[in-house]
N, C-alpha and C. Protein backbone atom coordinates (compact mmCIF):
# COMPACT_ATOMS: atom_id res chain seq x y z
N UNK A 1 1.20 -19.57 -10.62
CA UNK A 1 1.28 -18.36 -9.83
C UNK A 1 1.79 -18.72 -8.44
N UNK A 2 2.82 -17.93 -7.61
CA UNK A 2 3.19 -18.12 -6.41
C UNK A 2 2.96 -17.29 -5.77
N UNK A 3 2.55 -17.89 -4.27
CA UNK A 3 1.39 -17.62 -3.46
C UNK A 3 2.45 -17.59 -2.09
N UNK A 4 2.16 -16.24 -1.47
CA UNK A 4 2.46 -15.80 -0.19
C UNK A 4 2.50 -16.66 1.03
N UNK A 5 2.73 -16.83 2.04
CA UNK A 5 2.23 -17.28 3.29
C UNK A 5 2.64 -16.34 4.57
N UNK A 6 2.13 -15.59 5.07
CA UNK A 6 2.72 -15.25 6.12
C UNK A 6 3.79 -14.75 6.72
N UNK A 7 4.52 -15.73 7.05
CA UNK A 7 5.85 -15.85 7.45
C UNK A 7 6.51 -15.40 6.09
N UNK A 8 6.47 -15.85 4.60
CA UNK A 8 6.96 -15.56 3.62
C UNK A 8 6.83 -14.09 3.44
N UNK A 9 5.53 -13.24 3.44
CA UNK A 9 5.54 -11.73 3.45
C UNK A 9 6.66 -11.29 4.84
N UNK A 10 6.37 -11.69 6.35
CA UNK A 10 7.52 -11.09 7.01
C UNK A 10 8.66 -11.13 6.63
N UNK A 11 9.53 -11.77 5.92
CA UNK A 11 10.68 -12.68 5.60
C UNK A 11 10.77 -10.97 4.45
N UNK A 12 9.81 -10.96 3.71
CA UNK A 12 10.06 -10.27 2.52
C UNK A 12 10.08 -8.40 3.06
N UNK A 13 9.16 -8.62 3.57
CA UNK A 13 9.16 -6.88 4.67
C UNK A 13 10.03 -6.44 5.63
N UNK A 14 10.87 -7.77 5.86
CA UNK A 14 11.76 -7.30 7.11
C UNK A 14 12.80 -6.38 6.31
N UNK A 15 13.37 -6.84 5.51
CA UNK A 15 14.74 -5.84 5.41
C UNK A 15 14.96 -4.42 4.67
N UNK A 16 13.14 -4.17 4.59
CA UNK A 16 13.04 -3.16 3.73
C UNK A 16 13.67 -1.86 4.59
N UNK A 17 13.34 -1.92 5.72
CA UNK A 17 13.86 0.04 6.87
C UNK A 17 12.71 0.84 6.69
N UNK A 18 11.28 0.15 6.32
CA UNK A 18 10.13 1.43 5.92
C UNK A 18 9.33 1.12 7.28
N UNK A 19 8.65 2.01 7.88
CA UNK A 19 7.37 1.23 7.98
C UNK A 19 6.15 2.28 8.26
N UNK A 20 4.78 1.88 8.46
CA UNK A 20 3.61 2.08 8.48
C UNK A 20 2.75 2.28 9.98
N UNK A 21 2.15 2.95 9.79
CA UNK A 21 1.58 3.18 11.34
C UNK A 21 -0.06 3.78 10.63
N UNK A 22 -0.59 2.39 11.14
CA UNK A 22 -2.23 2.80 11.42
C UNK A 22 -3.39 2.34 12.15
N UNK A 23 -3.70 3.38 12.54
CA UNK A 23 -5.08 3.13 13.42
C UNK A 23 -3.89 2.74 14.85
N UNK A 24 -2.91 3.26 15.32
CA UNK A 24 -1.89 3.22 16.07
C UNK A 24 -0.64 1.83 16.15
N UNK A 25 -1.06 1.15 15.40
CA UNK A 25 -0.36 -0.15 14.92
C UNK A 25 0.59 0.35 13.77
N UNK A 26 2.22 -0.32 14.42
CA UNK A 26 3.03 0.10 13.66
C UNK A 26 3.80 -1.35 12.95
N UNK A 27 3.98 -1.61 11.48
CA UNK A 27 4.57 -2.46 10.63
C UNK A 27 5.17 -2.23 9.35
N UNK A 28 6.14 -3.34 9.16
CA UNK A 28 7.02 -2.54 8.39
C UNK A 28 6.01 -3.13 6.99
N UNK A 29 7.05 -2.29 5.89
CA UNK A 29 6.57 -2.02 4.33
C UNK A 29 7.09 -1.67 3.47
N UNK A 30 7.21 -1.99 2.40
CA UNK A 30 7.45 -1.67 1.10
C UNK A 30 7.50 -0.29 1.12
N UNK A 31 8.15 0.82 0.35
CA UNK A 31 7.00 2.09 0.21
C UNK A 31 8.13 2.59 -1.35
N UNK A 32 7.42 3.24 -2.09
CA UNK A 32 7.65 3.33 -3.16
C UNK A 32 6.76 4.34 -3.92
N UNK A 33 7.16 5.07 -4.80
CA UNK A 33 6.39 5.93 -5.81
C UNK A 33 6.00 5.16 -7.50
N UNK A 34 4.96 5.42 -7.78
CA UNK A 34 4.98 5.18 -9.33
C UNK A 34 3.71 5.79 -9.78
N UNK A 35 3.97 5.55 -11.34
CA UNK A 35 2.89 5.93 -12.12
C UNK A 35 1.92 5.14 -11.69
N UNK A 36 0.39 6.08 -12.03
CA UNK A 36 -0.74 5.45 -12.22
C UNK A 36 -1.57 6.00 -12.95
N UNK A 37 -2.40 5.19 -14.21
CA UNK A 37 -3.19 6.02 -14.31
C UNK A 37 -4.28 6.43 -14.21
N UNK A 38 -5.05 7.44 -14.01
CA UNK A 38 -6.39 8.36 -13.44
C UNK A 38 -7.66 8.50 -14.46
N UNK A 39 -8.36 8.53 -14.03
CA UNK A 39 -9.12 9.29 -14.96
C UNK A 39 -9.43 8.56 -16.34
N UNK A 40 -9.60 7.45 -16.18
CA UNK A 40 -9.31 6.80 -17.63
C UNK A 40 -10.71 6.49 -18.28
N UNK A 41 -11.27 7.34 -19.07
CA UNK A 41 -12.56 6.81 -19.83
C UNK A 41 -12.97 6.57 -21.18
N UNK A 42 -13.86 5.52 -21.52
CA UNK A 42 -14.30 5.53 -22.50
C UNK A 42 -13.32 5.62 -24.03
N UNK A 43 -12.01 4.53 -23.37
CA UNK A 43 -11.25 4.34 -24.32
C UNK A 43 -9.71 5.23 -23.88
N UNK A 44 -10.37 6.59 -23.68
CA UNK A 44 -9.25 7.65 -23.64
C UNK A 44 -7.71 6.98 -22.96
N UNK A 45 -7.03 8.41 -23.20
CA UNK A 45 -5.25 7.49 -22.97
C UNK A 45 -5.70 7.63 -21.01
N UNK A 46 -6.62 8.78 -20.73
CA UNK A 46 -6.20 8.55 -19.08
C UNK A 46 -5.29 9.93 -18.77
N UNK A 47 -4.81 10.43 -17.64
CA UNK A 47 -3.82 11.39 -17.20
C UNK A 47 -3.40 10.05 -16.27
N UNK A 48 -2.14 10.30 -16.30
CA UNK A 48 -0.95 9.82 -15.11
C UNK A 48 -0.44 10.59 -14.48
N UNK A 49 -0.46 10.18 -13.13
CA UNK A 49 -0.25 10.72 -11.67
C UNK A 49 0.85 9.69 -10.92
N UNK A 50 1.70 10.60 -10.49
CA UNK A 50 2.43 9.87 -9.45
C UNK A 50 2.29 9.51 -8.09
N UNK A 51 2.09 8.74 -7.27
CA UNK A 51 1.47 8.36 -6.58
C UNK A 51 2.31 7.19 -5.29
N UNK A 52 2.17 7.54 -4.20
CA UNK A 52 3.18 7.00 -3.14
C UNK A 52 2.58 5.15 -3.08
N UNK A 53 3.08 4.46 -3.01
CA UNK A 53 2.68 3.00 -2.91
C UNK A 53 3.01 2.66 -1.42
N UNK A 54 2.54 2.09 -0.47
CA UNK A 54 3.14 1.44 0.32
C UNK A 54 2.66 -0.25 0.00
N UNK A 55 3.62 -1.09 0.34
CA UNK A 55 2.75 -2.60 0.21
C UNK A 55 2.99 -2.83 1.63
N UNK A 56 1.77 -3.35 2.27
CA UNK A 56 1.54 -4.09 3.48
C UNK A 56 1.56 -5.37 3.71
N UNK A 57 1.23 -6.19 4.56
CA UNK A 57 0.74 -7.98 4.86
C UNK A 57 -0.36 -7.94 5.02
N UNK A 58 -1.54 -8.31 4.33
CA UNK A 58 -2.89 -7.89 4.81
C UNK A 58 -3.05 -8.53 6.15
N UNK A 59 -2.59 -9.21 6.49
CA UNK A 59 -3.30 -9.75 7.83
C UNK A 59 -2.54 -8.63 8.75
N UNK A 60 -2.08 -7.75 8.64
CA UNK A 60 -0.98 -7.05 9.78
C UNK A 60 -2.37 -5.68 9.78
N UNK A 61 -3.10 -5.93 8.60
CA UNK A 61 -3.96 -4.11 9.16
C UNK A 61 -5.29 -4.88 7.71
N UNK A 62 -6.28 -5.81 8.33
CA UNK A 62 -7.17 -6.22 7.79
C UNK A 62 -8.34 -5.65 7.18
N UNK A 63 -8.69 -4.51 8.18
CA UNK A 63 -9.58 -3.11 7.97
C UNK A 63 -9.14 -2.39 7.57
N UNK A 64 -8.13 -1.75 7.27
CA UNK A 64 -7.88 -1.08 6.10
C UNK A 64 -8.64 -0.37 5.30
N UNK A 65 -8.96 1.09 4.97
CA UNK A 65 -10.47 1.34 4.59
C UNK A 65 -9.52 2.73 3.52
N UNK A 66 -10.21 2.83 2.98
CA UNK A 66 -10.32 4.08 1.60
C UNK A 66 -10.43 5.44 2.82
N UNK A 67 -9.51 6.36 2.41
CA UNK A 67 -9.83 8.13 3.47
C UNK A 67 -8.89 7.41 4.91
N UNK A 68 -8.65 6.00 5.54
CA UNK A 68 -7.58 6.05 6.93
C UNK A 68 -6.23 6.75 6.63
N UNK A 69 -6.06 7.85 8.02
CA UNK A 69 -5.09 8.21 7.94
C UNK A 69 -3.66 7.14 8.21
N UNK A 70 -2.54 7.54 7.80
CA UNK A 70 -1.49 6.72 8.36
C UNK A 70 -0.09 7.15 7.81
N UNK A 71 0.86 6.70 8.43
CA UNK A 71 1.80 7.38 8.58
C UNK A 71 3.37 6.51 8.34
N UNK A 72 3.75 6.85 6.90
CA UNK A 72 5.04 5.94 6.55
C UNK A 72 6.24 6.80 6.90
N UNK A 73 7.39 6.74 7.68
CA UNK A 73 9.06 6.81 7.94
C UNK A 73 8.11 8.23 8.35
N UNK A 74 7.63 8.50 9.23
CA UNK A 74 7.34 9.71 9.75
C UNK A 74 6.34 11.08 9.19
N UNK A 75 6.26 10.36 7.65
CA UNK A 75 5.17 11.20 7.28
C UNK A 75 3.69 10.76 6.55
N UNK A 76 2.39 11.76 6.86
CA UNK A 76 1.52 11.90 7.00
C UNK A 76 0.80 11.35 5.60
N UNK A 77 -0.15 10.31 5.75
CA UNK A 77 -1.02 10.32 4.63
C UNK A 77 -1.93 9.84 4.79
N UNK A 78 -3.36 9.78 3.82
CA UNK A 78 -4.40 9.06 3.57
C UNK A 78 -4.57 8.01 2.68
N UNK A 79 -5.08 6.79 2.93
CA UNK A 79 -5.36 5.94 1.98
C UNK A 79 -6.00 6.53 1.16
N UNK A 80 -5.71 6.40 -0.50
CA UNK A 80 -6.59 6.94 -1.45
C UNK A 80 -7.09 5.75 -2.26
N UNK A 81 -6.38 3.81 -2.00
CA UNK A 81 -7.06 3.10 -2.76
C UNK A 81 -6.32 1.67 -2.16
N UNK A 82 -7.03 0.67 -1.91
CA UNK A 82 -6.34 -0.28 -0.99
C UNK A 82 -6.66 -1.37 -2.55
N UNK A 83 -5.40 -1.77 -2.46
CA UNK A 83 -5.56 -2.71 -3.66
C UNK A 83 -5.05 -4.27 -3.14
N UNK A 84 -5.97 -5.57 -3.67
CA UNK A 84 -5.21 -6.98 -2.66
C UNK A 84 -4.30 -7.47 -3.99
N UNK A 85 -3.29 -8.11 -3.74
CA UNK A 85 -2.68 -9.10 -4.52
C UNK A 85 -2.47 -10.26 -4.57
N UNK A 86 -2.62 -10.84 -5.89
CA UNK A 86 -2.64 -12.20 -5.89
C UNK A 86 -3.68 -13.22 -5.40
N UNK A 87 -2.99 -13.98 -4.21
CA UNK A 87 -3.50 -14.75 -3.34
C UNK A 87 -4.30 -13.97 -2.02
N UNK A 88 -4.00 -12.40 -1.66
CA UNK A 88 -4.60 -11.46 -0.89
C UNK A 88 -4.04 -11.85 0.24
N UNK A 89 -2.01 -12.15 0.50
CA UNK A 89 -1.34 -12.34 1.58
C UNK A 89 -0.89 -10.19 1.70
N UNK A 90 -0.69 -9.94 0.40
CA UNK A 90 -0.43 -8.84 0.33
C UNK A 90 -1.31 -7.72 -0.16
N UNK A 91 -1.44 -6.51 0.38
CA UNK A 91 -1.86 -5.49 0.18
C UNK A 91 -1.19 -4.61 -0.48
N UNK A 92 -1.66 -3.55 -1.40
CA UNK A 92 -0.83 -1.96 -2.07
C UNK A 92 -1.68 -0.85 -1.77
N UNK A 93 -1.41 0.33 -0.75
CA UNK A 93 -2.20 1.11 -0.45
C UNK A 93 -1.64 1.89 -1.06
N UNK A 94 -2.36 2.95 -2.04
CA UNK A 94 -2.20 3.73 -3.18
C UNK A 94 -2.39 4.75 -1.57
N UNK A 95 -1.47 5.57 -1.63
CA UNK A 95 -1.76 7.20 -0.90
C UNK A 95 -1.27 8.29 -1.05
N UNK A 96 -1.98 9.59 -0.47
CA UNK A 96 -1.89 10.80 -0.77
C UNK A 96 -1.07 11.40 0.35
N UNK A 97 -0.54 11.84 0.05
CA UNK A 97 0.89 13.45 1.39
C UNK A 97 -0.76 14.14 1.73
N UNK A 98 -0.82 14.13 3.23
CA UNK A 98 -1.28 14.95 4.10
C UNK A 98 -1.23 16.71 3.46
């Protein structure tokens, strides 16, 4: 498995043109839509929902919390699910349109 460092996530975030603003701290990001799925129990298939992704650097917004507002290329959202990856150089904040 290959493992992040730092400088390797900036390197990878710089040339994206997105970025993120929270808790008044602004950095750039990934941002992207995809499936996910919801609701999934007790075997069942689940409902799928589309759902805005941004990926962060965790060390760039460490607190990071479930319900923070924040704000990608100018528009409005809430974290609805902070997910770590991998090695936990990177973050995926699952969020909702304001």
């Amino acid at each position: 498995m290959a493992y992040f460092g730092d400088a390797d996530v900036d390197t990878m975030l710089a040339d994206w043109g997105h970025s993120i603003t929270i808790g008044g701290v602004t950095k750039p990001c990934l941002f992207d839509e995809r499936d996910e799925i919801a609701l999934e129990q007790d075997g069942g298939a689940g409902q799928i929902m589309r759902v805005a992704v941004a990926t962060i650097k965790t060390s760039d917004f460490p607190n990071v919390a479930n319900d923070d507002a924040c704000i990608v290329d100018g528009v409005s959202y809430t974290v609805w699910r902070r997910l770590r990856q991998g090695d936990g150089a990177i973050t995926e904040l699952l969020l909702r349109k304001v």
